[in-house]
Protein backbone atom coordinates (compact mmCIF):
# COMPACT_ATOMS: atom_id res chain seq x y z
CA UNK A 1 -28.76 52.91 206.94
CA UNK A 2 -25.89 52.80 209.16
CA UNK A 3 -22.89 49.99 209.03
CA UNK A 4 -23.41 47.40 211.31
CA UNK A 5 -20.48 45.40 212.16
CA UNK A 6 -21.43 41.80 212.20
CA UNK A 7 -17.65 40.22 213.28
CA UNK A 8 -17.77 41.18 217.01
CA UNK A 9 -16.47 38.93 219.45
CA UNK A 10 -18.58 40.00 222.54
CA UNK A 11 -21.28 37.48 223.62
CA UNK A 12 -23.76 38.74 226.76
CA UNK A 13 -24.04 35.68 229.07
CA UNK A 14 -26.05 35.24 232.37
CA UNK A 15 -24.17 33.25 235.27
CA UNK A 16 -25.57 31.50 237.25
CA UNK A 17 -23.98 31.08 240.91
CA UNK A 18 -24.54 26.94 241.03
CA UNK A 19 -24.78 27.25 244.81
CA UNK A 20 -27.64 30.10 245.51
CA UNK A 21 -29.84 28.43 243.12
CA UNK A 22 -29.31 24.72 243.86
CA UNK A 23 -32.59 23.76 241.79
CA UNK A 24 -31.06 24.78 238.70
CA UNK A 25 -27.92 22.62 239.07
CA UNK A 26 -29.50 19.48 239.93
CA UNK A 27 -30.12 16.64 237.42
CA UNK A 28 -32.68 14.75 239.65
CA UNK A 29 -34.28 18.28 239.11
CA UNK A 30 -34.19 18.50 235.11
CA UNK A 31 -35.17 14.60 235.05
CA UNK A 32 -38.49 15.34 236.95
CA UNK A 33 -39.43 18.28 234.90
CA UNK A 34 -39.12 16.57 232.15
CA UNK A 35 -41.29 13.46 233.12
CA UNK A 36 -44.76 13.02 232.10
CA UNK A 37 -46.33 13.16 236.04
CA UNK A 38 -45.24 16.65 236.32
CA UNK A 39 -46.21 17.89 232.95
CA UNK A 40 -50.18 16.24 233.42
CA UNK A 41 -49.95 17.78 237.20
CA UNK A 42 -48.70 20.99 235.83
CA UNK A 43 -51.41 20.97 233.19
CA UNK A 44 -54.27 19.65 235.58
CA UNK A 45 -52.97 22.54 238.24
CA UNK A 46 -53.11 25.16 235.25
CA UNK A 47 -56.76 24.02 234.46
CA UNK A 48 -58.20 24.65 237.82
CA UNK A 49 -55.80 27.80 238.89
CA UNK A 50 -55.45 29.61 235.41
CA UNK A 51 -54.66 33.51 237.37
CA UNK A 52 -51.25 34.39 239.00
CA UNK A 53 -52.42 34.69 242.82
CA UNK A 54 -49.83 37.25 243.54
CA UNK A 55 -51.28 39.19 241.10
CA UNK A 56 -54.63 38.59 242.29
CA UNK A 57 -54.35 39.57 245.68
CA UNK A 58 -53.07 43.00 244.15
CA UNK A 59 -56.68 42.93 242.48
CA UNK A 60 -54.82 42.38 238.79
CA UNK A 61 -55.65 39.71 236.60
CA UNK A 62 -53.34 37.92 234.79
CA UNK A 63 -52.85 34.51 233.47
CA UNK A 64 -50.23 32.04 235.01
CA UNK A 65 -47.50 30.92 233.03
CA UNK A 66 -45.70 29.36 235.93
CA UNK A 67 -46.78 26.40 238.32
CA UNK A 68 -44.19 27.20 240.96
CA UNK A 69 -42.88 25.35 244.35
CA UNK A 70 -44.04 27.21 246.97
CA UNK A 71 -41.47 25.61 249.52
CA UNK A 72 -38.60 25.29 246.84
CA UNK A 73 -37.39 21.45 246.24
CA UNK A 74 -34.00 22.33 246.83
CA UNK A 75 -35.28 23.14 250.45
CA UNK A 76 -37.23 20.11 251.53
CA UNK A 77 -40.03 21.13 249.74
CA UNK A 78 -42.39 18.34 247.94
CA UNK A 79 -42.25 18.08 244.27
CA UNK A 80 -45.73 16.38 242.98
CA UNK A 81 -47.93 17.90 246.27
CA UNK A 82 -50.93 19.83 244.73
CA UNK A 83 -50.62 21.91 248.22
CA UNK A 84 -46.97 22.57 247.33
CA UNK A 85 -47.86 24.29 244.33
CA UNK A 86 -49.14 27.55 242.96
CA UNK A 87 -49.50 29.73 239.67
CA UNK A 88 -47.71 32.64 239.00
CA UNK A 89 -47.09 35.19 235.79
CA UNK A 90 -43.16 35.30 235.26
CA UNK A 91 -42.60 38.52 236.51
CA UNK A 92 -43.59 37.35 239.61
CA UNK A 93 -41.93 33.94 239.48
CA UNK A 94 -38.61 35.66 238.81
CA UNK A 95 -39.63 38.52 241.79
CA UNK A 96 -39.94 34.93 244.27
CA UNK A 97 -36.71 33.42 243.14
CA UNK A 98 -34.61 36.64 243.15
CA UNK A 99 -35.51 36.84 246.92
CA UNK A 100 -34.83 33.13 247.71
CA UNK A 101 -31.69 33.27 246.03
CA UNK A 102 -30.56 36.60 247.80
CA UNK A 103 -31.88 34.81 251.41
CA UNK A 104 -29.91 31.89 250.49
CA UNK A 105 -26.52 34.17 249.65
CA UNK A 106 -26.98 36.13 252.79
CA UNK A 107 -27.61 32.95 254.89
CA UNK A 108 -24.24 31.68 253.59
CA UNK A 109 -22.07 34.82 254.02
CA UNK A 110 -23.34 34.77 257.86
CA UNK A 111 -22.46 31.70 258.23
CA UNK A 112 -19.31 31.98 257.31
C-alpha cells in the first residue's frame, strides 16, 4: 500500500459570490427554511408531486429531492405559494440555479 501523507495543509473550498446568489446570504432566508410552515408545506408538496417535472417532461422518472422556488425569493418571488413551487431531482435544481446565477452576473456586468 502506498504512503499517504496525512499532514497536508491544502483544504478544497467552494466560494460562494454573496451577490449572484442573494438567497444564500440572507438570514430572513435560513430563518424560514428552518421554520415548521415550510418544512409541513415542503412535505405536503412532496406528497402530492413526488417526480422531478423537468425530468418528466424528458419522459424520465425520477424522484424529487428538491421543492424549489420557481420565481426565486431573492427576486420577488413568494415563499409559502403552493403555485410558486415545484419538485426537482438535484441535478436539476443545481442545472436551474447555475443559470440564474450566471443571468444575474451577466445582468450586473451590463449594467455596469
Amino acid at each position: 500500500m502506498p504512503f499517504i501523507p496525512h499532514t497536508t495543509d491544502y483544504k478544497h473550498t467552494r466560494v460562494i459570490k454573496k451577490k449572484d446568489n442573494k438567497s444564500y446570504s440572507s438570514p430572513e432566508h435560513v430563518k424560514l427554511y428552518k421554520s415548521r410552515r415550510w418544512r409541513n408545506l415542503r412535505a405536503m408538496f412532496v406528497r402530492h408531486n413526488p417526480l422531478c417535472i423537468a425530468c418528466k417532461e424528458k419522459n424520465i422518472l425520477k424522484e424529487c429531492s428538491v421543492v424549489d422556488h420557481i420565481i426565486p425569493v431573492s427576486e420577488g418571488g413568494q415563499f409559502h405559494s403552493w403555485k410558486n413551487l415545484q419538485s426537482l431531482c438535484r441535478t436539476c435544481h443545481a442545472r436551474k440555479t447555475a443559470a440564474e446565477v450566471n443571468k444575474r452576473v451577466k445582468e450586473r456586468k451590463q449594467n455596469i
